[in-house]
N, C-alpha and C. Protein backbone atom coordinates (compact mmCIF):
# COMPACT_ATOMS: atom_id res chain seq x y z
N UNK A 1 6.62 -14.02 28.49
CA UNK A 1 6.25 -13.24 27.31
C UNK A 1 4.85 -12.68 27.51
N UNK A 2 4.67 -11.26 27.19
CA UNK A 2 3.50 -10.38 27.18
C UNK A 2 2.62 -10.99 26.40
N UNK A 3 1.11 -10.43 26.74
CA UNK A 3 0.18 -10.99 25.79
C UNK A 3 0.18 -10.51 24.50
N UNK A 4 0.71 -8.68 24.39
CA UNK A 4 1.24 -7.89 23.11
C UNK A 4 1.99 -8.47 22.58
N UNK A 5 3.53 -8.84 23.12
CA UNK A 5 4.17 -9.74 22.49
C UNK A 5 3.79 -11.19 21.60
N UNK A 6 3.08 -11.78 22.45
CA UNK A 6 2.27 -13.13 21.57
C UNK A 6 1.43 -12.45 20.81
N UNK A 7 0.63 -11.81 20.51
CA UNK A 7 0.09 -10.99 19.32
C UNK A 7 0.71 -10.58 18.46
N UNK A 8 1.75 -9.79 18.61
CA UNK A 8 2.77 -8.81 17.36
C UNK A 8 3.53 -9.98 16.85
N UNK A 9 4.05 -11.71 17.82
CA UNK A 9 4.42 -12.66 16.75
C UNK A 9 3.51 -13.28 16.33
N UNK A 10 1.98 -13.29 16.61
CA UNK A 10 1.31 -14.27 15.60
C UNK A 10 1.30 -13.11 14.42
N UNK A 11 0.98 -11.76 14.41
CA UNK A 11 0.97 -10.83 13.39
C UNK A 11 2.65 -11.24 12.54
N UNK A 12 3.43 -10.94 13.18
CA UNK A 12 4.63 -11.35 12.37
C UNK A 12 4.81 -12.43 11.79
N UNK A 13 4.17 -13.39 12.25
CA UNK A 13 4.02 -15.06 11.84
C UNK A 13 3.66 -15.35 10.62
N UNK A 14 2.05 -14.37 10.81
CA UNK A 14 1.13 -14.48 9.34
C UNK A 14 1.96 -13.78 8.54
N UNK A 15 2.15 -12.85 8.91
CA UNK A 15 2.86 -11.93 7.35
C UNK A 15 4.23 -12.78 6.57
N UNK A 16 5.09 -12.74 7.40
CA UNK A 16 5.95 -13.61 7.17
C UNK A 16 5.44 -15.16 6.23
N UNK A 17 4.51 -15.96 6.96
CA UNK A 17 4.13 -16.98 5.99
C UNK A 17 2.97 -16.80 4.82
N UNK A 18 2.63 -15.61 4.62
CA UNK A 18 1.85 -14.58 3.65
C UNK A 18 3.10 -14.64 2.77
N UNK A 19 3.81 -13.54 2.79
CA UNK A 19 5.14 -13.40 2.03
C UNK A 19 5.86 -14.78 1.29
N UNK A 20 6.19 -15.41 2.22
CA UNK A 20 6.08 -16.84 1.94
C UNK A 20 5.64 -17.70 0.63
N UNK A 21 4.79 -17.59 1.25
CA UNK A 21 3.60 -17.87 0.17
C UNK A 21 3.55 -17.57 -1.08
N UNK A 22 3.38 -16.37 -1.05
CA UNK A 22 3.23 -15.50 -2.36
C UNK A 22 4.78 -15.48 -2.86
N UNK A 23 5.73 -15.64 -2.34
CA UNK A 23 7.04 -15.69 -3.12
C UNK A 23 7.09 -17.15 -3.92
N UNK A 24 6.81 -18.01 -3.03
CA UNK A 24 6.92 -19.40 -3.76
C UNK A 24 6.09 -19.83 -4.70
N UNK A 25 4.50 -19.12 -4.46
CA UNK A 25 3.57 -19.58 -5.24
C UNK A 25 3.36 -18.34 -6.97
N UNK A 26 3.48 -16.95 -6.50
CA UNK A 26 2.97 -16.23 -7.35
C UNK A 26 3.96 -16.06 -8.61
N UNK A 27 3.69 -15.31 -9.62
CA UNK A 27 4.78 -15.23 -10.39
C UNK A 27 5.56 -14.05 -9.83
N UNK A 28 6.84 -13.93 -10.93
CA UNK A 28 8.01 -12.98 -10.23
C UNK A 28 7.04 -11.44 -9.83
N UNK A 29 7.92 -10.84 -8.52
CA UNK A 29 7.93 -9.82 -8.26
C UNK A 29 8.48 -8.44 -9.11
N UNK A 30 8.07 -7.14 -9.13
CA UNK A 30 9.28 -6.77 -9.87
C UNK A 30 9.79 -6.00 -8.91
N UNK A 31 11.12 -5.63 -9.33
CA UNK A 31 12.16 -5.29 -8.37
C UNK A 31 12.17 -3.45 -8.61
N UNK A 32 12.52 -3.22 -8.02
CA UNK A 32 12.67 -1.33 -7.93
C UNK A 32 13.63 -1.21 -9.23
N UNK A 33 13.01 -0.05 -9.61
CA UNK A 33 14.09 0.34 -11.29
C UNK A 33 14.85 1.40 -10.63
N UNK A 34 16.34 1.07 -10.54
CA UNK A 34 17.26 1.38 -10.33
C UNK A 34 17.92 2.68 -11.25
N UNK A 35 17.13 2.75 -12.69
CA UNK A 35 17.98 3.18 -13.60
C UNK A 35 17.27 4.27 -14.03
N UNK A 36 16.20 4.86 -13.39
CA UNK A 36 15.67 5.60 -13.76
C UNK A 36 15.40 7.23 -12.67
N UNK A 37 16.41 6.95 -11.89
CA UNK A 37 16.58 8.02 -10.88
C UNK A 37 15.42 7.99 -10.15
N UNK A 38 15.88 8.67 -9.04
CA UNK A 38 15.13 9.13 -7.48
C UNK A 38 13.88 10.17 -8.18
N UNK A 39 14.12 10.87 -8.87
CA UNK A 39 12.87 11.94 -9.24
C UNK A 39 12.82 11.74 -10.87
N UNK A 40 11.56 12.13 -11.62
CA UNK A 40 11.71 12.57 -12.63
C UNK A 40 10.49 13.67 -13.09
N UNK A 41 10.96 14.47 -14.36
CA UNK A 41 9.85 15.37 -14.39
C UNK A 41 8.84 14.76 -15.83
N UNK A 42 7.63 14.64 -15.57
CA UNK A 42 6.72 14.41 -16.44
C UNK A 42 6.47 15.83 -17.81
N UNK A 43 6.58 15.85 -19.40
CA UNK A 43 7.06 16.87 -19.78
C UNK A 43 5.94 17.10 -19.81
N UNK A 44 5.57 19.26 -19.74
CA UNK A 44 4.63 19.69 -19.64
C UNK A 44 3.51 19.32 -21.18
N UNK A 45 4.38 19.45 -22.22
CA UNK A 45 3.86 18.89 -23.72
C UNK A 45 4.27 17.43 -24.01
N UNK A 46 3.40 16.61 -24.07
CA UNK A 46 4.05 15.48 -24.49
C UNK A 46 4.16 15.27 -25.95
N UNK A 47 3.25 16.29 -26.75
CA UNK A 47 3.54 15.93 -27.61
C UNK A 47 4.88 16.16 -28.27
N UNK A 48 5.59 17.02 -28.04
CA UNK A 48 6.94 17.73 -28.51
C UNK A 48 8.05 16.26 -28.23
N UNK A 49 7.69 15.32 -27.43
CA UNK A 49 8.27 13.95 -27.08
C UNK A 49 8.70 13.50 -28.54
N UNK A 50 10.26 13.04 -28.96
CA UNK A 50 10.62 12.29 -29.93
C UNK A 50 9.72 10.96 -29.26
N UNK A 51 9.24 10.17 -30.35
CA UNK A 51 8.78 8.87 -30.40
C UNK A 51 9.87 7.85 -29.54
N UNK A 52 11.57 7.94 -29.51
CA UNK A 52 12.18 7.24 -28.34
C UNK A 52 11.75 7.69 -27.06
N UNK A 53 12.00 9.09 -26.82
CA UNK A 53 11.75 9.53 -25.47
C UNK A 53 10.53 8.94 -24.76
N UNK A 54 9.06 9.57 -26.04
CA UNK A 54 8.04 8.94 -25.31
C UNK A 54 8.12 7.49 -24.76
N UNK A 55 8.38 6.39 -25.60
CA UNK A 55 8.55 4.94 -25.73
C UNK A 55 9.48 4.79 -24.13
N UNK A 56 10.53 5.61 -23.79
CA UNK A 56 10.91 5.54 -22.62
C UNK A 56 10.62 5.82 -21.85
N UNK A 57 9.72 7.33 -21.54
CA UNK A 57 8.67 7.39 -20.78
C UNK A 57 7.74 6.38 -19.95
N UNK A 58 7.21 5.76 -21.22
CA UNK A 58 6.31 4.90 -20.96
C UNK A 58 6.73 3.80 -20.36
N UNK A 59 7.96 3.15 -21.00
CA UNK A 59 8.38 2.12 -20.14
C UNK A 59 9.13 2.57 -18.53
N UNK A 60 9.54 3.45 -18.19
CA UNK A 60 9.99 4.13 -16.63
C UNK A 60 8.42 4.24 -15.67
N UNK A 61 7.45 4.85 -16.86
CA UNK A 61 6.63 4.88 -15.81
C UNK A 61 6.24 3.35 -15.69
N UNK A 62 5.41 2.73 -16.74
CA UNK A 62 5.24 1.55 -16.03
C UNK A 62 6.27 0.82 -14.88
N UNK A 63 7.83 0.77 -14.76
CA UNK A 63 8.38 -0.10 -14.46
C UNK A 63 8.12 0.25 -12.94
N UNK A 64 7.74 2.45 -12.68
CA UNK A 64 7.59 2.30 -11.23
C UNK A 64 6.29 2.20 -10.72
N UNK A 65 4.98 1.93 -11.94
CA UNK A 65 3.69 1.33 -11.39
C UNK A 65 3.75 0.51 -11.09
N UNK A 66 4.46 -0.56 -11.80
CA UNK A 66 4.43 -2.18 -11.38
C UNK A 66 5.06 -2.03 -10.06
N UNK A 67 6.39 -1.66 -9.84
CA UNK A 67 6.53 -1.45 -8.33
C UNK A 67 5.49 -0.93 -7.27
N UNK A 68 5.11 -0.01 -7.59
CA UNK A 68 4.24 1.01 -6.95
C UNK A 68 2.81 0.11 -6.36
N UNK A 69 2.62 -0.73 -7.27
CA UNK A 69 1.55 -2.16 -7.21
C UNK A 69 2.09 -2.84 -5.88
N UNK A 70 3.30 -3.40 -6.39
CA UNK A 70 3.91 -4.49 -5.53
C UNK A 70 3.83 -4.00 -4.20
N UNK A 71 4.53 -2.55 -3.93
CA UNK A 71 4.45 -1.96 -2.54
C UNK A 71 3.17 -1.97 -2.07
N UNK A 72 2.11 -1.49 -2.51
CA UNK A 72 1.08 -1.25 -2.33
C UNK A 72 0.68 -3.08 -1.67
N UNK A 73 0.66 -3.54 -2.24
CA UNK A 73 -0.30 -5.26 -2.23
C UNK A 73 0.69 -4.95 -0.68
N UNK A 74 1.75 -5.48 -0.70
CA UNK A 74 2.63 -5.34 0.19
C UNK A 74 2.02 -5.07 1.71
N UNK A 75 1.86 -3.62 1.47
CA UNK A 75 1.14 -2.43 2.69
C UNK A 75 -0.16 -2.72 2.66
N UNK A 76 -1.23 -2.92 2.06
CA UNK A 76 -2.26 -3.89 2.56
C UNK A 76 -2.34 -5.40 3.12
N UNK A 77 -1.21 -5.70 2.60
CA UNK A 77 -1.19 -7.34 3.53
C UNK A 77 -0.86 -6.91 4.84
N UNK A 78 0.49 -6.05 5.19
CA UNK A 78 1.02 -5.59 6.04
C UNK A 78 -0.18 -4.98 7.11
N UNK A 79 -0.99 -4.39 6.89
CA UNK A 79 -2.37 -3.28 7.35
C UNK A 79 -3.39 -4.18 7.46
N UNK A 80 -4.09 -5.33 6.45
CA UNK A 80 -4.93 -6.29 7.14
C UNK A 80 -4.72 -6.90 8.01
N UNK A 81 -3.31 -7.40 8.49
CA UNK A 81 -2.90 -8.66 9.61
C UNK A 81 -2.81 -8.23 10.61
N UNK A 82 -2.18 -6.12 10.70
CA UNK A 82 -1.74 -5.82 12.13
C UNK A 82 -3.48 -5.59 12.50
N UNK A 83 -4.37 -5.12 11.83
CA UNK A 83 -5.64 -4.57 11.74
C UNK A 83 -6.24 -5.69 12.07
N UNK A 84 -6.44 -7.10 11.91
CA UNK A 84 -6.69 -8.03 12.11
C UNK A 84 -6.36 -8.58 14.08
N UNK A 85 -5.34 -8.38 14.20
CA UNK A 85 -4.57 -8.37 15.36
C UNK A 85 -4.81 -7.47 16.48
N UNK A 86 -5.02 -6.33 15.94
CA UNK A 86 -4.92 -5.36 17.34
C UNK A 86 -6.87 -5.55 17.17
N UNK A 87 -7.41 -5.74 16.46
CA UNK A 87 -8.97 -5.96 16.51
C UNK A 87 -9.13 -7.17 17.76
N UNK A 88 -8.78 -8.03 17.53
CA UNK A 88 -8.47 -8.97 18.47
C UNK A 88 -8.29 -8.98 19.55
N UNK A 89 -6.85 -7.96 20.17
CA UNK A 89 -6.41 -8.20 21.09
C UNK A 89 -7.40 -7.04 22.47
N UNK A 90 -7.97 -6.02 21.24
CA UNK A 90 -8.46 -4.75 21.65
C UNK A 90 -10.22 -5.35 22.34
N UNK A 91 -11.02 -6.41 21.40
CA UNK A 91 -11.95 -7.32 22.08
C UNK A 91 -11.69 -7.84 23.21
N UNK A 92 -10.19 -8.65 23.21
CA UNK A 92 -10.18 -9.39 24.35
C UNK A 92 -10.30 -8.66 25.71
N UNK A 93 -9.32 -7.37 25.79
CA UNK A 93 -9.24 -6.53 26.40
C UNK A 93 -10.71 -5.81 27.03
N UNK A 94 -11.33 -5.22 25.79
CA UNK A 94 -12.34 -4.32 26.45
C UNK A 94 -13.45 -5.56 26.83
N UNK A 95 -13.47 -6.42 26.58
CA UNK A 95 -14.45 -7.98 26.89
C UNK A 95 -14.11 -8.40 28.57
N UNK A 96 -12.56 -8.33 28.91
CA UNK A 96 -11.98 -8.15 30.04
C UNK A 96 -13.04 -7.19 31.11
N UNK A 97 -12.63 -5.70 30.68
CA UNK A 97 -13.00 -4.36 31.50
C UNK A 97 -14.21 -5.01 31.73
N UNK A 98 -15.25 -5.10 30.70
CA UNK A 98 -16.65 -5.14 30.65
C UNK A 98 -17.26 -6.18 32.03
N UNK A 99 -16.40 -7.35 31.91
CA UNK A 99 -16.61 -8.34 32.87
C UNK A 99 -16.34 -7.90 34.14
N UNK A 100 -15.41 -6.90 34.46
CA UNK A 100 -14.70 -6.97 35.90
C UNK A 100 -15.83 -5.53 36.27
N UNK A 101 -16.62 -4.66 35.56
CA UNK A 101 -17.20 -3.65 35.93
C UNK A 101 -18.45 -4.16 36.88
N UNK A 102 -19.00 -3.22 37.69
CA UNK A 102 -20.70 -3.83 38.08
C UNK A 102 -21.87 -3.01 37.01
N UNK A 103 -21.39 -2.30 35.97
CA UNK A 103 -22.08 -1.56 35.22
C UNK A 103 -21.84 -1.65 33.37
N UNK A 104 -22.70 -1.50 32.76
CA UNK A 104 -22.60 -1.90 30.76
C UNK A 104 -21.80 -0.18 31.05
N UNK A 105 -20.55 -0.51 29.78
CA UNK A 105 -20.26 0.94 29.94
C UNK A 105 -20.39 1.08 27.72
N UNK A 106 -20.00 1.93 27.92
CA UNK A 106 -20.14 2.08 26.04
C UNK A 106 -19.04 1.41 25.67
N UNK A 107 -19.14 1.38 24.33
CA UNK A 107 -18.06 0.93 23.35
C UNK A 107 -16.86 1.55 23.57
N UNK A 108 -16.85 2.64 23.01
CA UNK A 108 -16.25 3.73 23.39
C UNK A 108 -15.17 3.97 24.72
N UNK A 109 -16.10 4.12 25.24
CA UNK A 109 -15.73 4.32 26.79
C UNK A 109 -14.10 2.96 27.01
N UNK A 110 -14.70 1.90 26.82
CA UNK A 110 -13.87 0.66 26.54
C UNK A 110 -12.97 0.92 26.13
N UNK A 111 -12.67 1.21 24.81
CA UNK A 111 -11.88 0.94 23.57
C UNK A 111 -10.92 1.70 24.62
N UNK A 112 -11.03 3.16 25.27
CA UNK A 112 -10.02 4.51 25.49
C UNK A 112 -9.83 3.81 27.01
N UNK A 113 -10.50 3.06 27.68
CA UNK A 113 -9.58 2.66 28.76
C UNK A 113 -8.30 1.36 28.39
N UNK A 114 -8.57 1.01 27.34
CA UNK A 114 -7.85 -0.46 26.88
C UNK A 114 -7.12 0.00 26.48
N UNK A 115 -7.08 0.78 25.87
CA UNK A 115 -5.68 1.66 25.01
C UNK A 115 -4.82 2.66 26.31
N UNK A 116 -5.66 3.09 27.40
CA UNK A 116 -5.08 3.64 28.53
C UNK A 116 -4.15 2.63 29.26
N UNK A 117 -5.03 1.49 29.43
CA UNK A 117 -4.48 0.80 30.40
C UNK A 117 -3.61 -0.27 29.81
N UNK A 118 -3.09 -0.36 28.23
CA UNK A 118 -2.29 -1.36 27.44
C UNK A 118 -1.88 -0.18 26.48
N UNK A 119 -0.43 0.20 27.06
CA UNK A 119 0.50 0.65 26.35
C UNK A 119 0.59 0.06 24.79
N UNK A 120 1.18 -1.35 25.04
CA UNK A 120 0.99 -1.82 23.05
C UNK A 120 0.05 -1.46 22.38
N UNK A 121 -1.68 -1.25 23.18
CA UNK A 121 -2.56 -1.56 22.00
C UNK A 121 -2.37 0.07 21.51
N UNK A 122 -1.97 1.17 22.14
CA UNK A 122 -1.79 2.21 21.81
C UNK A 122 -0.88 2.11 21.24
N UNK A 123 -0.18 1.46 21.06
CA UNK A 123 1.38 1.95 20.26
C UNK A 123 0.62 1.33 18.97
N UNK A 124 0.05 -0.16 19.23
CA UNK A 124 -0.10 -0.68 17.78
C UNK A 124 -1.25 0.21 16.84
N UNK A 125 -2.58 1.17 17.71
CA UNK A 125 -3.28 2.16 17.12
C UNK A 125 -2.23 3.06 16.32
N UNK A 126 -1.18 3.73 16.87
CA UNK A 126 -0.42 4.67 16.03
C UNK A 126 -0.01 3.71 14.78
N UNK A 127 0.40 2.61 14.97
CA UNK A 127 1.11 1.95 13.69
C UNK A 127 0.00 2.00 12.98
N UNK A 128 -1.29 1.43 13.40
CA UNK A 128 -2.16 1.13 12.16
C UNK A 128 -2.48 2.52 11.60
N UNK A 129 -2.67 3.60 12.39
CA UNK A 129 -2.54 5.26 11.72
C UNK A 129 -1.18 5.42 10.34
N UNK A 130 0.04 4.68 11.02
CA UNK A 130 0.97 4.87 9.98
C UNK A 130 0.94 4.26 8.99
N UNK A 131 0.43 3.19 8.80
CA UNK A 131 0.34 2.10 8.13
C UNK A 131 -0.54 2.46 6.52
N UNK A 132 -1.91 2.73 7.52
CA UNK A 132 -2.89 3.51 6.56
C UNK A 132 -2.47 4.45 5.46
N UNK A 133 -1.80 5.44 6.19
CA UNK A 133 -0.89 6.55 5.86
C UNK A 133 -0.17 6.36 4.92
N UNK A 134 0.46 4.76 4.61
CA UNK A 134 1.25 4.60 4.03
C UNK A 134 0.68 3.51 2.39
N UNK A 135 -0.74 3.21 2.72
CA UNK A 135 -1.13 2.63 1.73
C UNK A 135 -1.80 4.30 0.69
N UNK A 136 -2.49 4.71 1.63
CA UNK A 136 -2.94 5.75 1.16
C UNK A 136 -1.90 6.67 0.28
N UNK A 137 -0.71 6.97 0.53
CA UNK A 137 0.33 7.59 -0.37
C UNK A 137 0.99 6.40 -1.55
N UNK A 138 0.55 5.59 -1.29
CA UNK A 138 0.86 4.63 -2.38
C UNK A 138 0.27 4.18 -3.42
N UNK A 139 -1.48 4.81 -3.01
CA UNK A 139 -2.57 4.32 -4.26
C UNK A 139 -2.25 6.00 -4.75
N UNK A 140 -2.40 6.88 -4.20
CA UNK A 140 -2.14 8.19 -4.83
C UNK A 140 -1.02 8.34 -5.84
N UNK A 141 0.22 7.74 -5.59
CA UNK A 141 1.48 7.65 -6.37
C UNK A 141 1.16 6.76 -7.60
N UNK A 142 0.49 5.79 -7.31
CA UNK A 142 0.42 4.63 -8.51
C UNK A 142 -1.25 5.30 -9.60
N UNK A 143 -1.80 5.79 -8.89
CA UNK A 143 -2.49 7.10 -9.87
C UNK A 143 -2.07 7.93 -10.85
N UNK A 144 -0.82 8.64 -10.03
CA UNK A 144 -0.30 9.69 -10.90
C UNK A 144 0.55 8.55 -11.85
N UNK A 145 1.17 7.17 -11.42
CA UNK A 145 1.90 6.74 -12.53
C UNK A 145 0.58 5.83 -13.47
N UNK A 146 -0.46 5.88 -13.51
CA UNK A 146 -1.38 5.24 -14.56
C UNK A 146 -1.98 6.91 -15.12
N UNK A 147 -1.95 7.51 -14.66
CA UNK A 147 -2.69 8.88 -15.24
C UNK A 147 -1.51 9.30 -16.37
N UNK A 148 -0.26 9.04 -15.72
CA UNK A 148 0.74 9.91 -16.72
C UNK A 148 0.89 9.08 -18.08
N UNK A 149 0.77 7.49 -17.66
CA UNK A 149 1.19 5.99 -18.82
C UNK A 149 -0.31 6.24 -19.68
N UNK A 150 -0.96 7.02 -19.00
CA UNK A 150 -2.49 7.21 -20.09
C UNK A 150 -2.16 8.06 -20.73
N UNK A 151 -1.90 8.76 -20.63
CA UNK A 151 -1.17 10.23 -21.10
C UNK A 151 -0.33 10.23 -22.43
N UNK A 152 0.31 9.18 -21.88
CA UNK A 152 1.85 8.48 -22.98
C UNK A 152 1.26 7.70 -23.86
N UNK A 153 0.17 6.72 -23.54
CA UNK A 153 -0.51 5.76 -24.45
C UNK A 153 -1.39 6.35 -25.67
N UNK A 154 -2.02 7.60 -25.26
CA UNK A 154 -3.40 8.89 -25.99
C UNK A 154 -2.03 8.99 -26.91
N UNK A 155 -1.14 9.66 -26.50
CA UNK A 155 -0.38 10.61 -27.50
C UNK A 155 0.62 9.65 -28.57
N UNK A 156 0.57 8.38 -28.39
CA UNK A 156 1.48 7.05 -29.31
C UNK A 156 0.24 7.18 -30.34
N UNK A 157 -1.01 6.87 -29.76
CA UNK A 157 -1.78 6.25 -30.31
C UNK A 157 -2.23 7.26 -31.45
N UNK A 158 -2.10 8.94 -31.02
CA UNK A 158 -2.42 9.57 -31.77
C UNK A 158 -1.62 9.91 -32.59
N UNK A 159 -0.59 9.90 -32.58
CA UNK A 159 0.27 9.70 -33.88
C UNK A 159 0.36 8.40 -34.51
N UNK A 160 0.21 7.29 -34.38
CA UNK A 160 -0.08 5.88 -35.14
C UNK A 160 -1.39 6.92 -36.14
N UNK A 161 -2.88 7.44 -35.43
CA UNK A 161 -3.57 7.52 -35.90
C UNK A 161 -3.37 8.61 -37.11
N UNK A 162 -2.33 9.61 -36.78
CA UNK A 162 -1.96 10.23 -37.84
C UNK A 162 -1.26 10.42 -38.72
N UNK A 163 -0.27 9.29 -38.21
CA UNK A 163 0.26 8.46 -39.49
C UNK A 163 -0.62 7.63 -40.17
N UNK A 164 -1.70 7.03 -40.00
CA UNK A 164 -2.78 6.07 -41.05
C UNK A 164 -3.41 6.89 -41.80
N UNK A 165 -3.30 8.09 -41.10
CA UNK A 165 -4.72 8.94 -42.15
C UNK A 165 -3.77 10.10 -42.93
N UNK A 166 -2.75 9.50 -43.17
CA UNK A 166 -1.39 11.05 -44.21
C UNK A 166 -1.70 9.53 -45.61
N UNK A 167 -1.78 10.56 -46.82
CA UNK A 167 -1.91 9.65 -48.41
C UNK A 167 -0.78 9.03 -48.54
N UNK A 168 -0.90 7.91 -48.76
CA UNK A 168 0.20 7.47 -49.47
C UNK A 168 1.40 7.86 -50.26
């Protein structure tokens, strides 16, 4: 077994007993809302929203923030451990070069022969590129679903408020 290989299973190891963990210890997960379709459109007026609609609104969006959370925690556990790992394996490596040279070469210089000369640590650089990629579209998504549930919350609240202030 490769030295990449013993790396990508201690990385698989941790995550796995991460997951673990957090399944046995944390409270429930929530599960993907099934019932609320693949797309939906946010209405351009919310106020024109019957008081059910909004109320459903609100609960769809929360149900795919709370997901949108879960994925997210998810893809940062996922992104600290491989990030954790290829940091590691990428030291050992350019710590290697450094020793076998008769000359200090840069950081730099290092990092792009280690990744030249170790296929994985290059493959595992692209993952951590994808990875990133993939937390990053996930805090953006769970934005637009707290921006829109703010949205939904202003416009409840402002009709509560204008129902208190109509005379008796």
């Amino acid at each position: 077994m490769g030295k990449k290989a013993k790396e990508t299973s201690i990385y698989k190891q941790a995550l796995a007993r991460v997951v673990e963990l957090l399944d046995n210890s944390a409270p429930p997960w929530p599960q993907k809302p099934t019932d609320y379709g693949e797309a939906y459109e946010f209405p351009q007026d919310i106020t024109k929203l019957s008081p059910q609609r909004l109320g459903q609104l609100q609960s769809r969006l929360a149900g795919w923030d709370g997901y949108a959370q879960y994925l997210l925690g998810h893809a940062d556990i996922e992104l600290s451990l491989l990030q954790n790992s290829f940091d590691i394996t990428l030291s050992l490596k350019m710590s290697e070069l450094q020793d076998n040279g008769s000359s200090r070469k840069l950081k730099d210089t290092l990092k792009a022969q280690a990744l030249a000369e170790v296929p994985e640590l290059k493959e595992a650089a692209y993952t951590l590129a994808e990875k990133r990629a993939v937390v990053t579209l996930l805090k953006a998504q769970k934005s637009i679903y707290d921006t829109q549930r703010h949205a939904a919350s202003r416009e409840q609240s402002r009709r509560a408020d204008e129902l208190r202030m109509r005379p008796a």
